[in-house]
C-alpha atoms as a PDB file:
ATOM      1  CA  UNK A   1      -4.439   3.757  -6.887  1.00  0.00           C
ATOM      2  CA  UNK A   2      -2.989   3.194  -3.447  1.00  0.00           C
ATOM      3  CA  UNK A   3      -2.516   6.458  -3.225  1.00  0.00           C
ATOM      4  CA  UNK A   4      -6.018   7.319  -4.017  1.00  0.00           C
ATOM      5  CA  UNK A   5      -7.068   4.860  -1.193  1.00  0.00           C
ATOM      6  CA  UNK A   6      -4.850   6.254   1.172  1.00  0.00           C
ATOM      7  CA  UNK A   7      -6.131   9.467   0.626  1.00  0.00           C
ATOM      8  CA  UNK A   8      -9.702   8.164   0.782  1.00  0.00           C
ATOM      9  CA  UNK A   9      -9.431   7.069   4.090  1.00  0.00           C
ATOM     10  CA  UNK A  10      -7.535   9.918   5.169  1.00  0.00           C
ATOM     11  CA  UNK A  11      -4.179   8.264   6.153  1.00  0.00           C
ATOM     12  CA  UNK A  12      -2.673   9.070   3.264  1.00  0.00           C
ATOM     13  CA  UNK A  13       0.806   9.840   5.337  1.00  0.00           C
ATOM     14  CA  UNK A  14       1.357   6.428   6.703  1.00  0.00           C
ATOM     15  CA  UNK A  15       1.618   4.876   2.720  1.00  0.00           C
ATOM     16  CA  UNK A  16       5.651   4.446   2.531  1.00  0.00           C
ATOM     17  CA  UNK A  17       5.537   1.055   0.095  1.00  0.00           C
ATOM     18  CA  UNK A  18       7.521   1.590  -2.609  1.00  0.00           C
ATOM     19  CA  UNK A  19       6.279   0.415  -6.056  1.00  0.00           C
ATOM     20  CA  UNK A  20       9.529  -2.666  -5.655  1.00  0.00           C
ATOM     21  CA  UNK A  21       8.243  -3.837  -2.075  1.00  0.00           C
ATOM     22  CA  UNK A  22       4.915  -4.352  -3.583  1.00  0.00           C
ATOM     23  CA  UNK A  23       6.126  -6.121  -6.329  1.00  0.00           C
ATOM     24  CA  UNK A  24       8.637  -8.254  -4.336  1.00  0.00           C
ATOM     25  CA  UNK A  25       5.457  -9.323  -1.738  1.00  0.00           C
ATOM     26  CA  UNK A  26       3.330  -9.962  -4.888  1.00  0.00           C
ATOM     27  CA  UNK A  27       5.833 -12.190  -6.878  1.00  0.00           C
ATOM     28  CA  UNK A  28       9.531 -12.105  -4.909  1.00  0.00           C
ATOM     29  CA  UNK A  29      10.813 -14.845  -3.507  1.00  0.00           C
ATOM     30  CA  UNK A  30       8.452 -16.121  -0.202  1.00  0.00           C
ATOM     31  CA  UNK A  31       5.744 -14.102  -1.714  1.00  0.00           C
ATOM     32  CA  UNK A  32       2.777 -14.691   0.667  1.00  0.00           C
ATOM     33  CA  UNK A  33       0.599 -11.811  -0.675  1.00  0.00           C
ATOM     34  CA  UNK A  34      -2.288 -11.771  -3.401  1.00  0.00           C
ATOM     35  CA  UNK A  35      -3.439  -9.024  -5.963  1.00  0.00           C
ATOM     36  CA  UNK A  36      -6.225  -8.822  -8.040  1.00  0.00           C
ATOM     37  CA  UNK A  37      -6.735  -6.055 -10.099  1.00  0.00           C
ATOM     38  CA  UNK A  38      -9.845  -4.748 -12.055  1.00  0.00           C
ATOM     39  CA  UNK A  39     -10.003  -2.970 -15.444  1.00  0.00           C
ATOM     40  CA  UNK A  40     -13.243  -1.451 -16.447  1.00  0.00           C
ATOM     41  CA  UNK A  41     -13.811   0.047 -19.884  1.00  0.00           C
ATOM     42  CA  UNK A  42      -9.960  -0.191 -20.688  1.00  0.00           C
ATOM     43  CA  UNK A  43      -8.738   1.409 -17.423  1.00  0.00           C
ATOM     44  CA  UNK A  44      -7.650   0.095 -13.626  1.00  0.00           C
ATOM     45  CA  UNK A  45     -11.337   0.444 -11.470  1.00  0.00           C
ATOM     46  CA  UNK A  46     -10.323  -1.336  -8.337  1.00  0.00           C
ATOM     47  CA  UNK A  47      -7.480  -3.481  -6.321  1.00  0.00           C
ATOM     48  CA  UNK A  48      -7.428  -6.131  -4.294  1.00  0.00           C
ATOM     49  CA  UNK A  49      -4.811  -7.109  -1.675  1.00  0.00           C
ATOM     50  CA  UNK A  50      -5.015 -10.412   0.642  1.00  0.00           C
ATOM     51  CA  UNK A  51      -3.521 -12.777   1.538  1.00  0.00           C
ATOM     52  CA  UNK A  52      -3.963 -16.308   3.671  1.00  0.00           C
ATOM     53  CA  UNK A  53      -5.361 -16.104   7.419  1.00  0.00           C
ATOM     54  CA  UNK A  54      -6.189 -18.712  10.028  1.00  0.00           C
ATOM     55  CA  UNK A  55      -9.003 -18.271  13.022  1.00  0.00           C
ATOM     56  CA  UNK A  56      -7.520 -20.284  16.019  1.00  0.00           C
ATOM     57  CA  UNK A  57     -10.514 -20.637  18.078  1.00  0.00           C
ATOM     58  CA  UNK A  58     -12.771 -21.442  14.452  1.00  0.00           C
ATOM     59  CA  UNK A  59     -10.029 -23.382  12.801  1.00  0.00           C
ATOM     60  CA  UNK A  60     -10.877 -22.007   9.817  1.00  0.00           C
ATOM     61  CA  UNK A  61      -8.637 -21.117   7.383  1.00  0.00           C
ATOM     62  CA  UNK A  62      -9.442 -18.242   5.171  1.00  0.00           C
ATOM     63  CA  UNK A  63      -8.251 -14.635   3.450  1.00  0.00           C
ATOM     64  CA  UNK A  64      -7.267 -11.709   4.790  1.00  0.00           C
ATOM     65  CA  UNK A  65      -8.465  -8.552   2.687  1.00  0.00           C
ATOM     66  CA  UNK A  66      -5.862  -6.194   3.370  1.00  0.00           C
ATOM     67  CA  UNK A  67      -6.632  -3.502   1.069  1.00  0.00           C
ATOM     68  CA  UNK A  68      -9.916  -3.322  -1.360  1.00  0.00           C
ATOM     69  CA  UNK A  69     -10.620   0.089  -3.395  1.00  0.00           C
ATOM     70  CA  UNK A  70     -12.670   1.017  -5.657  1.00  0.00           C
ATOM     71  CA  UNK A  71     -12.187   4.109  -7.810  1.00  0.00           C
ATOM     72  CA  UNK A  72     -14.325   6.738  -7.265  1.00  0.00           C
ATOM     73  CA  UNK A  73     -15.661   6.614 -11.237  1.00  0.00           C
ATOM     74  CA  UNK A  74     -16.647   2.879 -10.965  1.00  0.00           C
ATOM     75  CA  UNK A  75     -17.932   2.470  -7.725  1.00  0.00           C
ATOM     76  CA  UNK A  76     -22.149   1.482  -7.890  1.00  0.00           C
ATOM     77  CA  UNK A  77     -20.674  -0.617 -11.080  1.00  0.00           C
ATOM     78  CA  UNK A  78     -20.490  -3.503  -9.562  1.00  0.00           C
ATOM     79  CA  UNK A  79     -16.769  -3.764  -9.789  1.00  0.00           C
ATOM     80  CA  UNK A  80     -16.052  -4.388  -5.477  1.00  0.00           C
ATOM     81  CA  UNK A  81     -18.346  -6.693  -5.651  1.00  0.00           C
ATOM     82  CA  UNK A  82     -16.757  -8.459  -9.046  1.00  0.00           C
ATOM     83  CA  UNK A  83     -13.382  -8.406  -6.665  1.00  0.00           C
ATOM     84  CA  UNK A  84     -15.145  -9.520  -3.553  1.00  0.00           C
ATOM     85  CA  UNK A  85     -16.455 -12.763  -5.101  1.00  0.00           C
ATOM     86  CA  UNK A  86     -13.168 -13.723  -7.115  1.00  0.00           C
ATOM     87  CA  UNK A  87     -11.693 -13.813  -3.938  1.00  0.00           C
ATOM     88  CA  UNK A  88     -14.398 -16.096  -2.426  1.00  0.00           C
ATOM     89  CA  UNK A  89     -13.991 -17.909  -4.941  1.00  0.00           C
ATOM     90  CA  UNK A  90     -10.303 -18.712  -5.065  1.00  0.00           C
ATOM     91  CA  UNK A  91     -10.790 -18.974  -0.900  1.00  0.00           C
ATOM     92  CA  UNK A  92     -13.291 -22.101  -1.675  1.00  0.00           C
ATOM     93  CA  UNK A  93     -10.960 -23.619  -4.166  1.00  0.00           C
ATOM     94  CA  UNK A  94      -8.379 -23.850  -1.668  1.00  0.00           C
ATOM     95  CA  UNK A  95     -10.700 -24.832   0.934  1.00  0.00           C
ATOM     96  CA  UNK A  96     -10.965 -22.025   2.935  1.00  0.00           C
ATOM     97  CA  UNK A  97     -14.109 -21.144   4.466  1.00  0.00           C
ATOM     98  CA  UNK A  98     -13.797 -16.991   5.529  1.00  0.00           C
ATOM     99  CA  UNK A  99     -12.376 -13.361   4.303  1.00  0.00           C
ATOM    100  CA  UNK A 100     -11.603 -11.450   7.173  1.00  0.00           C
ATOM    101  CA  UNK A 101     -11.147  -7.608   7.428  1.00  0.00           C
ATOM    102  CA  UNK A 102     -11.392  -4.123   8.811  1.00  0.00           C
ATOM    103  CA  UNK A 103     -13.625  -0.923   7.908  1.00  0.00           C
ATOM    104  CA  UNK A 104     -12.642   2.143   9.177  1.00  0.00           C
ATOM    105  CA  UNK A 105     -16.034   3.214  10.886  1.00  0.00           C
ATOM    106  CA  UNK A 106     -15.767   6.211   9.037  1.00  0.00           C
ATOM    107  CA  UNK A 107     -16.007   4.722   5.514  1.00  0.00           C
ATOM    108  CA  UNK A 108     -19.937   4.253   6.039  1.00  0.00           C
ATOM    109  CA  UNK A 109     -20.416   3.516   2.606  1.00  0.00           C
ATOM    110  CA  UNK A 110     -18.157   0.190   2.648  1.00  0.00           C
ATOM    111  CA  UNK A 111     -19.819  -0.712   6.400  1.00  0.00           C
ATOM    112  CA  UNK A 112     -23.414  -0.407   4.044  1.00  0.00           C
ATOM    113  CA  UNK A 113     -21.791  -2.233   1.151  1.00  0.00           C
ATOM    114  CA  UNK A 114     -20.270  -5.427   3.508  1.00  0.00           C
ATOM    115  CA  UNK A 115     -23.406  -5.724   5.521  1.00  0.00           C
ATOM    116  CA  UNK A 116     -25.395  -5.319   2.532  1.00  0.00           C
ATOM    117  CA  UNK A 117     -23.537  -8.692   1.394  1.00  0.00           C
ATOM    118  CA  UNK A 118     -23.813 -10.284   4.767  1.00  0.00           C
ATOM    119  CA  UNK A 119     -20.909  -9.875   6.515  1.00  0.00           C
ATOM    120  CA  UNK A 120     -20.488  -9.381  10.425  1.00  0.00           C
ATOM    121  CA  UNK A 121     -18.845  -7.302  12.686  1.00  0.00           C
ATOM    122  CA  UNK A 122     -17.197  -7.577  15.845  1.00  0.00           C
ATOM    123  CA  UNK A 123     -17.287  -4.297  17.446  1.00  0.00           C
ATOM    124  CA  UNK A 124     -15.578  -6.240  20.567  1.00  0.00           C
ATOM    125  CA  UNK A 125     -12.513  -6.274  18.355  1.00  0.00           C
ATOM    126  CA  UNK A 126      -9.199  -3.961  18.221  1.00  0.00           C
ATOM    127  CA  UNK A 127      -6.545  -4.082  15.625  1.00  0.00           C
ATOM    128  CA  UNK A 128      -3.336  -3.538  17.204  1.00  0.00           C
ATOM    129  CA  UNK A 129       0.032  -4.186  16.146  1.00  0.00           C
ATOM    130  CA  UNK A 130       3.775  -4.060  16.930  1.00  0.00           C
ATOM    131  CA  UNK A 131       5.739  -1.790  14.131  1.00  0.00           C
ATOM    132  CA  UNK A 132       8.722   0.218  14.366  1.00  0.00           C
ATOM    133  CA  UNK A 133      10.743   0.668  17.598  1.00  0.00           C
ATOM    134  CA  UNK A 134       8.189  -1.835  19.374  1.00  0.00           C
ATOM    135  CA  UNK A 135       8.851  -4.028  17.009  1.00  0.00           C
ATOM    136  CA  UNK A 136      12.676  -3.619  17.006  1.00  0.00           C
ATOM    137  CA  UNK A 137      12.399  -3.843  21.422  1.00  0.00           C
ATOM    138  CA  UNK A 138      10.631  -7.346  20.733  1.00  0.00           C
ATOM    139  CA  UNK A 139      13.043  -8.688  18.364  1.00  0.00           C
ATOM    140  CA  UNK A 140      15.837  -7.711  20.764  1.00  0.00           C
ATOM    141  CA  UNK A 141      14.445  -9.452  23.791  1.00  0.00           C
END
């Protein structure tokens, strides 16, 4: 299904998690990382990857939604939104008061879904990240 996703969203040649790394951030020793999965009508619909987050300048404590996919034979079946609120819900049982993410702009149906459910945007904002040499020069330093 990650696969699928990756494909989806057109960056289907950055996916290079094996089916073992998954596992070991899921349930490995230090796991950090959440999965929910949904099964409609007997097969998987939809996944779910997130994990804990904190907002400095809020203080809030909340979920990051890494990954969330729907298959393209159960979306309009209410199954995002199914995944979408069992993580809310497990947030507020913990205390946590957000779920923070990123759309690529060119998934319009998601943008339509999310705002459709309230959420904001922050068009001000730029996801950048250290990952590979970078990484390696800032571990070295």
């Amino acid at each position: 299904m990650m696969r699928d996703f990756a494909d989806f969203v057109g960056l289907r040649e950055y996916l290079t998690i094996s089916e073992e790394r998954l596992s070991q951030a899921v349930f490995g020793r230090g796991a950090f990382v959440d999965l929910l999965v949904a099964v409609r009508k007997g097969a998987v619909a939809g996944y779910a990857i997130f994990y804990p987050h904190f907002s400095s300048f809020r203080g809030e404590r909340g979920y990051y939604l890494e990954d969330i996919y729907v298959d393209e034979s159960s979306r309009r079946e209410g199954v995002g939104l199914a995944l979408l609120q069992a993580i809310a819900r497990r947030a507020a049982e913990l205390g946590f008061e957000r779920i923070d993410f990123q759309v690529l702009k060119s998934n319009t149906g998601a943008v339509r879904f999310y705002e459709g459910l309230g959420a904001e945007s922050n068009e001000g904002d730029r996801h950048f990240k250290f990952s590979g040499e970078a990484f390696a020069r800032l571990c070295r330093k």
